[in-house]
N, C-alpha and C. Protein backbone atom coordinates (compact mmCIF):
# COMPACT_ATOMS: atom_id res chain seq x y z
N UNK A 1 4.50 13.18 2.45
CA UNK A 1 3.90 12.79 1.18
C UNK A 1 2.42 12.53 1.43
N UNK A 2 1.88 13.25 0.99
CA UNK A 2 0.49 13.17 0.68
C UNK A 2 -0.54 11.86 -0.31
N UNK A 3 -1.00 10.85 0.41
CA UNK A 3 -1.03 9.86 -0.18
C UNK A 3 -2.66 9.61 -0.15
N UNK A 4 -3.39 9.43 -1.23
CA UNK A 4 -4.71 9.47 -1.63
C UNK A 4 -5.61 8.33 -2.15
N UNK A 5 -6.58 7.88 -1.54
CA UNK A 5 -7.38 6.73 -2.97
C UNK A 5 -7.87 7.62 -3.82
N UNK A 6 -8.54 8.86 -3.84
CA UNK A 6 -9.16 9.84 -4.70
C UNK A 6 -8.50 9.75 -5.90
N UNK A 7 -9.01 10.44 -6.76
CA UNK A 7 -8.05 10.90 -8.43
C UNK A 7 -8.38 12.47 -8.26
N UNK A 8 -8.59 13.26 -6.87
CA UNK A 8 -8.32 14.36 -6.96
C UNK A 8 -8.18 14.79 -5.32
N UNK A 9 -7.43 15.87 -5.30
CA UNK A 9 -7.43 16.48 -3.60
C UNK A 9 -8.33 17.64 -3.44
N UNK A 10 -9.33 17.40 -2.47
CA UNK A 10 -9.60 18.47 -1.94
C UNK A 10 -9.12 19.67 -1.69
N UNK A 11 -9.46 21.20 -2.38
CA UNK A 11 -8.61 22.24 -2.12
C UNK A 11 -7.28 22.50 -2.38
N UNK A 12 -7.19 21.43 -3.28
CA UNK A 12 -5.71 21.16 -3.63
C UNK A 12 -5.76 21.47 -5.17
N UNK A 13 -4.64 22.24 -5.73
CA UNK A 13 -4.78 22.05 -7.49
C UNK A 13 -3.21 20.77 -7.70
N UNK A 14 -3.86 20.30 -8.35
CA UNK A 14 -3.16 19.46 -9.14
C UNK A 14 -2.22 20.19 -10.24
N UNK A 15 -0.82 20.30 -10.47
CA UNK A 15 0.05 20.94 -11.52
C UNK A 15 0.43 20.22 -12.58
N UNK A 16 1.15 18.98 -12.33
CA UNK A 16 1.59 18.26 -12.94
C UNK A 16 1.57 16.19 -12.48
N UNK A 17 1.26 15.74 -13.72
CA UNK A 17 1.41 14.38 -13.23
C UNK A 17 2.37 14.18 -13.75
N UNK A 18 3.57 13.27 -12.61
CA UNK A 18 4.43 12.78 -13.16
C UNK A 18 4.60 11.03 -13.81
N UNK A 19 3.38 10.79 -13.39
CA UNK A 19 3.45 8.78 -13.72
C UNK A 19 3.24 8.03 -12.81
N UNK A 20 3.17 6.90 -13.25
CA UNK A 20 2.79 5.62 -12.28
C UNK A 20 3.75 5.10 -11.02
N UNK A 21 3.49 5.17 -10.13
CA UNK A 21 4.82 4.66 -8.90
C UNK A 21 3.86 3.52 -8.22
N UNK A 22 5.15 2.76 -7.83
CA UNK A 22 4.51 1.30 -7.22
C UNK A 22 5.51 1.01 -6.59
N UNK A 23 4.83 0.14 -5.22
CA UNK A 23 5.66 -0.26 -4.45
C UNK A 23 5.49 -2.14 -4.19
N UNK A 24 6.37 -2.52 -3.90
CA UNK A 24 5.82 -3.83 -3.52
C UNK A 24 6.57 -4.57 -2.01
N UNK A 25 5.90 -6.00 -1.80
CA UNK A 25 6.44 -5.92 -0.67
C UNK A 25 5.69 -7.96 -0.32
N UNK A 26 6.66 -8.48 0.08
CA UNK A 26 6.64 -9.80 0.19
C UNK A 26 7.35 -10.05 0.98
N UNK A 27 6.38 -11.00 2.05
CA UNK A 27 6.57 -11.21 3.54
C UNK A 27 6.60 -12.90 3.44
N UNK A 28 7.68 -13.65 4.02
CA UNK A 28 7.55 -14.78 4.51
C UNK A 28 6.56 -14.94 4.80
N UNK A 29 6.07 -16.38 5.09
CA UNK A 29 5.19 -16.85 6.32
C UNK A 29 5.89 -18.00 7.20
N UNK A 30 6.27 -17.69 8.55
CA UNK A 30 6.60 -18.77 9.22
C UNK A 30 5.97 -19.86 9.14
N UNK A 31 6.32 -20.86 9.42
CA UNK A 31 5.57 -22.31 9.16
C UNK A 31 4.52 -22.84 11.00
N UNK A 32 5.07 -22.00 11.71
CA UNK A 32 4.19 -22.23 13.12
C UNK A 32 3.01 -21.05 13.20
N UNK A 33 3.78 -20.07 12.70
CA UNK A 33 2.51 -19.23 12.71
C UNK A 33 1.40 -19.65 11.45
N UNK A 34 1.62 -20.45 10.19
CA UNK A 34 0.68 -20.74 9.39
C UNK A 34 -0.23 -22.10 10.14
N UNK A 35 0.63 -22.75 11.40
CA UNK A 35 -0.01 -24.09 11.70
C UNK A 35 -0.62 -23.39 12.46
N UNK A 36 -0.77 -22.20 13.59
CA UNK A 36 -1.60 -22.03 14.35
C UNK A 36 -2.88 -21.31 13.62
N UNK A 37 -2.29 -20.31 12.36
CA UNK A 37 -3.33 -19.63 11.96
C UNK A 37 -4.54 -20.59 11.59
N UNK A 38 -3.78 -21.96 11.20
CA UNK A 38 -4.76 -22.84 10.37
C UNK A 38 -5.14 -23.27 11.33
N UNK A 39 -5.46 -23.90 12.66
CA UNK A 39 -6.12 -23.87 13.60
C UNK A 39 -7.37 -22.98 14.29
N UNK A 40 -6.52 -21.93 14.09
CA UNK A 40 -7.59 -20.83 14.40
C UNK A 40 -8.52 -20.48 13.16
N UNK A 41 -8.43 -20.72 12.26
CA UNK A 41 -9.11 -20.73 11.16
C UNK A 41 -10.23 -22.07 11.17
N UNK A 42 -9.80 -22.80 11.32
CA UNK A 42 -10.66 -24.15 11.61
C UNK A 42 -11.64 -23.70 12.39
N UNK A 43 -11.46 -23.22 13.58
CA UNK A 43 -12.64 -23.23 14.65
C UNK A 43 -13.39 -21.54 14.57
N UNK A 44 -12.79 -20.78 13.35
CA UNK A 44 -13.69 -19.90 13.14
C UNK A 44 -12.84 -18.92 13.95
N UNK A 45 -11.64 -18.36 14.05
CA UNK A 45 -11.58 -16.66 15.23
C UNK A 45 -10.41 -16.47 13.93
N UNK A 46 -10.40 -15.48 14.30
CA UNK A 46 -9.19 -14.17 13.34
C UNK A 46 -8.07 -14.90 13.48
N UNK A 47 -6.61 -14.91 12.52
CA UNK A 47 -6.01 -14.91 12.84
C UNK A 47 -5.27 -13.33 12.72
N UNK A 48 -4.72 -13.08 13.97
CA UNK A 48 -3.55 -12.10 14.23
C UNK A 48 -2.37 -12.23 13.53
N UNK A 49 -1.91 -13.34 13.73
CA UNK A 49 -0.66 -13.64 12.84
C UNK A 49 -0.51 -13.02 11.51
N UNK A 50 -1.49 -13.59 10.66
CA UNK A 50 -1.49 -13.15 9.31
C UNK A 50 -1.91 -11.58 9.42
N UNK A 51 -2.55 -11.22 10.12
CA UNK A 51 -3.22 -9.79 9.61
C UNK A 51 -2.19 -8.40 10.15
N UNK A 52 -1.24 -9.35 10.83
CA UNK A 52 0.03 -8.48 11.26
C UNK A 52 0.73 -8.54 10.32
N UNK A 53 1.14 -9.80 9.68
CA UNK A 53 2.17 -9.65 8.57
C UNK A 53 1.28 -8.80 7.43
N UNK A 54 0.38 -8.60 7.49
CA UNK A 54 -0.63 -8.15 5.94
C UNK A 54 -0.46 -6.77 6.21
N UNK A 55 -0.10 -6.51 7.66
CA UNK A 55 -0.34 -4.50 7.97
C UNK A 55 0.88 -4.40 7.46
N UNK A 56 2.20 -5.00 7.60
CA UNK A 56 3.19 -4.84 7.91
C UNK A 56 3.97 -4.61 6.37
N UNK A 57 3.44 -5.72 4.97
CA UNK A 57 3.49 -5.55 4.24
C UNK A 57 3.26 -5.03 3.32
N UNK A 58 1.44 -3.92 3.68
CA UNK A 58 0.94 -2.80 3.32
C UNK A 58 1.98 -1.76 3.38
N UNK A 59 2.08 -1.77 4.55
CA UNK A 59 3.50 -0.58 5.08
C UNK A 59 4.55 -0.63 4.25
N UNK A 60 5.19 -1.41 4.29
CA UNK A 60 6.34 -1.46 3.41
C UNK A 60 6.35 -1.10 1.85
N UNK A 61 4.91 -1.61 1.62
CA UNK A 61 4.69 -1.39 0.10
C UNK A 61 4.70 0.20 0.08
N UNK A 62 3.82 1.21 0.91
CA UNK A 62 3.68 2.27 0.61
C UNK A 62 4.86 3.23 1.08
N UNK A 63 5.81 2.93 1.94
CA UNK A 63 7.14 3.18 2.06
C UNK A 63 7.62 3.18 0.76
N UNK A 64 7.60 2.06 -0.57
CA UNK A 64 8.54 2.29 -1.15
C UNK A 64 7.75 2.69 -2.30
N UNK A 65 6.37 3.06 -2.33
CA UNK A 65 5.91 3.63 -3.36
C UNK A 65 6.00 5.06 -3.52
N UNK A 66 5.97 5.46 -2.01
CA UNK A 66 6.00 7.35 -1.84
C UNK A 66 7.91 7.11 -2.25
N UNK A 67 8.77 6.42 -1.81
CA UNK A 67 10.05 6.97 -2.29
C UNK A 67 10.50 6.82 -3.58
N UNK A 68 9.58 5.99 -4.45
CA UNK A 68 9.73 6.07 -5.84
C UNK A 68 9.02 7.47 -6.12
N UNK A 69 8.14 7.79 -5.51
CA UNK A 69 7.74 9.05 -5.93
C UNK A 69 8.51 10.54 -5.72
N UNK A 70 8.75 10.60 -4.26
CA UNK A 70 10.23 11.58 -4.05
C UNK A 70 11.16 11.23 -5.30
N UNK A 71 11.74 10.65 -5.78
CA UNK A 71 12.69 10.60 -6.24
C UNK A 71 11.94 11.55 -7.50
N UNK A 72 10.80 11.62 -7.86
CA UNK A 72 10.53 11.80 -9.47
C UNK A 72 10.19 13.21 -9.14
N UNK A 73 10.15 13.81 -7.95
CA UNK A 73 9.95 15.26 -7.49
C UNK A 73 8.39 15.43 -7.37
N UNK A 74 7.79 14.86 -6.66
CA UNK A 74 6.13 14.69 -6.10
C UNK A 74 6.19 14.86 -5.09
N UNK A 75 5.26 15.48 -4.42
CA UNK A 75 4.59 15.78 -3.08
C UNK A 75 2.97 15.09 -2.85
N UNK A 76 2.85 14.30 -3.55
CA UNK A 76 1.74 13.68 -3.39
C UNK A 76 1.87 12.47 -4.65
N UNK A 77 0.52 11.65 -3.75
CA UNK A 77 0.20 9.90 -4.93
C UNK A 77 -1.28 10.36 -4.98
N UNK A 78 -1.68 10.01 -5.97
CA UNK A 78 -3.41 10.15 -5.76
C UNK A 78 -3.55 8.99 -6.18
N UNK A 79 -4.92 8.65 -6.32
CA UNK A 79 -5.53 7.41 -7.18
C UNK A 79 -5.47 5.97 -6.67
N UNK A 80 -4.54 5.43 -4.93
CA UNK A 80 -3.64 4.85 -5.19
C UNK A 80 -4.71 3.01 -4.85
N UNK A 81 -4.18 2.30 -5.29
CA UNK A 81 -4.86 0.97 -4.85
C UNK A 81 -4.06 0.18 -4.17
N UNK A 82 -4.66 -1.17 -3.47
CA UNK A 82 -3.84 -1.81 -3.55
C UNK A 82 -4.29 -3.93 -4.26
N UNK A 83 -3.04 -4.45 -4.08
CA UNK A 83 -3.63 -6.01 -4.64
C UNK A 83 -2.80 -6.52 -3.67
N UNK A 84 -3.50 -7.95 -3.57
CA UNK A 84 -2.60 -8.56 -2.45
C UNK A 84 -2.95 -9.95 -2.82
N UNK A 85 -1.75 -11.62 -2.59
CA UNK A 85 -1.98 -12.54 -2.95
C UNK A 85 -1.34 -13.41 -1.90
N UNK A 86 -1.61 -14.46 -1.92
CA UNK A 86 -1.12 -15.70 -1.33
C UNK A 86 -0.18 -16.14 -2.28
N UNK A 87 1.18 -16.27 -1.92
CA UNK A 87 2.07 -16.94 -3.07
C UNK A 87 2.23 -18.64 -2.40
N UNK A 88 1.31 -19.08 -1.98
CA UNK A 88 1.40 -20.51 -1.72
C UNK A 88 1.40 -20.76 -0.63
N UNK A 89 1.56 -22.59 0.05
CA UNK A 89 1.28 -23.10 1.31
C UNK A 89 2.52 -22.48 1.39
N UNK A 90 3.12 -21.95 2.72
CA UNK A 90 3.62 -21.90 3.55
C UNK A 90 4.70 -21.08 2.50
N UNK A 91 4.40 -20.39 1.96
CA UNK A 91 5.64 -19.23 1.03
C UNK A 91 5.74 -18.05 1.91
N UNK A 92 4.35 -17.46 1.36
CA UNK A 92 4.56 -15.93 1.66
C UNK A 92 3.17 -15.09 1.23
N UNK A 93 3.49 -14.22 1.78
CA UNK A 93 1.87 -13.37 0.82
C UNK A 93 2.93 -11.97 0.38
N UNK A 94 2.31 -11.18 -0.77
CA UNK A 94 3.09 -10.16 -1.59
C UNK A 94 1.56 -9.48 -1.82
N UNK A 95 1.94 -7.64 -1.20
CA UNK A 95 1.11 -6.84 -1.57
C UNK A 95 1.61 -5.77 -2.33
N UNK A 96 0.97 -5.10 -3.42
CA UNK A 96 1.42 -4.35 -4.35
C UNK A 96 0.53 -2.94 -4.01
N UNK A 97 1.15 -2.43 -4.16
CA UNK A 97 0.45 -0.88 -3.87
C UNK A 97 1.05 0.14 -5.00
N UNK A 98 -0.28 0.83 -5.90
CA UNK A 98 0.39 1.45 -7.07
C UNK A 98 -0.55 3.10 -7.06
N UNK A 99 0.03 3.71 -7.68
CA UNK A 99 -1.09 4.97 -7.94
C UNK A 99 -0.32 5.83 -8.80
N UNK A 100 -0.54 7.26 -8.94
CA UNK A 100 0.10 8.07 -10.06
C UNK A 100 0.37 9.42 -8.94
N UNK A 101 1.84 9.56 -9.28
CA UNK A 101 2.44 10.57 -8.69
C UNK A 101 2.31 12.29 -9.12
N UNK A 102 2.40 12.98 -8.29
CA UNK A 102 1.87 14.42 -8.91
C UNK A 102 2.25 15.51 -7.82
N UNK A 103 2.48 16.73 -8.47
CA UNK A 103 3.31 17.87 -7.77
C UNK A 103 1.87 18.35 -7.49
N UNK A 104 1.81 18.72 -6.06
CA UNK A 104 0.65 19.63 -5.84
C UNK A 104 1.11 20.95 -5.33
N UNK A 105 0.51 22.23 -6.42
CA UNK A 105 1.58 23.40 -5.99
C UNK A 105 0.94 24.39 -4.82
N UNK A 106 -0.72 24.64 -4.51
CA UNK A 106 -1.30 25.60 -3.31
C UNK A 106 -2.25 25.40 -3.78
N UNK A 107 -2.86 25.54 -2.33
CA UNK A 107 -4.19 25.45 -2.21
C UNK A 107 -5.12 26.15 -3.41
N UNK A 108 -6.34 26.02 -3.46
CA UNK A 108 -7.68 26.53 -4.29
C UNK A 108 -8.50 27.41 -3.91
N UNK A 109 -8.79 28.34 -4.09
CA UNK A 109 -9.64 29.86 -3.97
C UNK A 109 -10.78 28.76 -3.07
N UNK A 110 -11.14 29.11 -1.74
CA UNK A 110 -12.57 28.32 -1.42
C UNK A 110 -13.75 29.72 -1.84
N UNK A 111 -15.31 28.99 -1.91
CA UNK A 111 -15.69 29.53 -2.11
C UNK A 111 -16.90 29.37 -3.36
């Protein structure tokens, strides 16, 4: 699956749009990994912790956005964004990943 921020593909024709597909995806937060992150946050360095669960939940989101899209008969997402939030102390964070699904049928005359 061919997955895009653009609203068009290079060399690609666009045939048909089929609609909006979205995926989502909400990750715990352990309560030791939020006490260390908040530590490490205090004295100023990255935390790893969080930015692993943040890859991890990107992933998942776009896992289930391309299989909402298979299902609707697409070979590609264009357009696609994403949003992402803190659902509270020590909840969870939830990232949403959305874009518009579309059959791409052969390449474009270059030239």
């Amino acid at each position: 699956m061919l997955v895009v921020t653009t609203s068009t593909l290079q060399g690609k024709e666009i045939k048909q749009y089929l609609g909006l597909v979205s995926g989502e995806a909400i990750l715990g937060a352990n309560i030791f990994k939020d006490f260390f992150a908040g530590i490490r946050d205090i004295v100023g360095g990255r935390s790893a912790a969080y930015e692993d669960e943040l890859r991890k939940a990107k992933d998942l989101a776009i896992q289930e956005m391309c299989e909402e899209a298979q299902q609707m008969g697409a070979n590609a997402i264009v357009g696609i964004r994403y949003d992402g939030s803190d659902l509270g102390q020590s909840t969870g964070t939830e990232v949403l990943c959305y874009g518009t699904a579309v059959k791409v049928v052969r390449n474009l005359p270059q030239g």
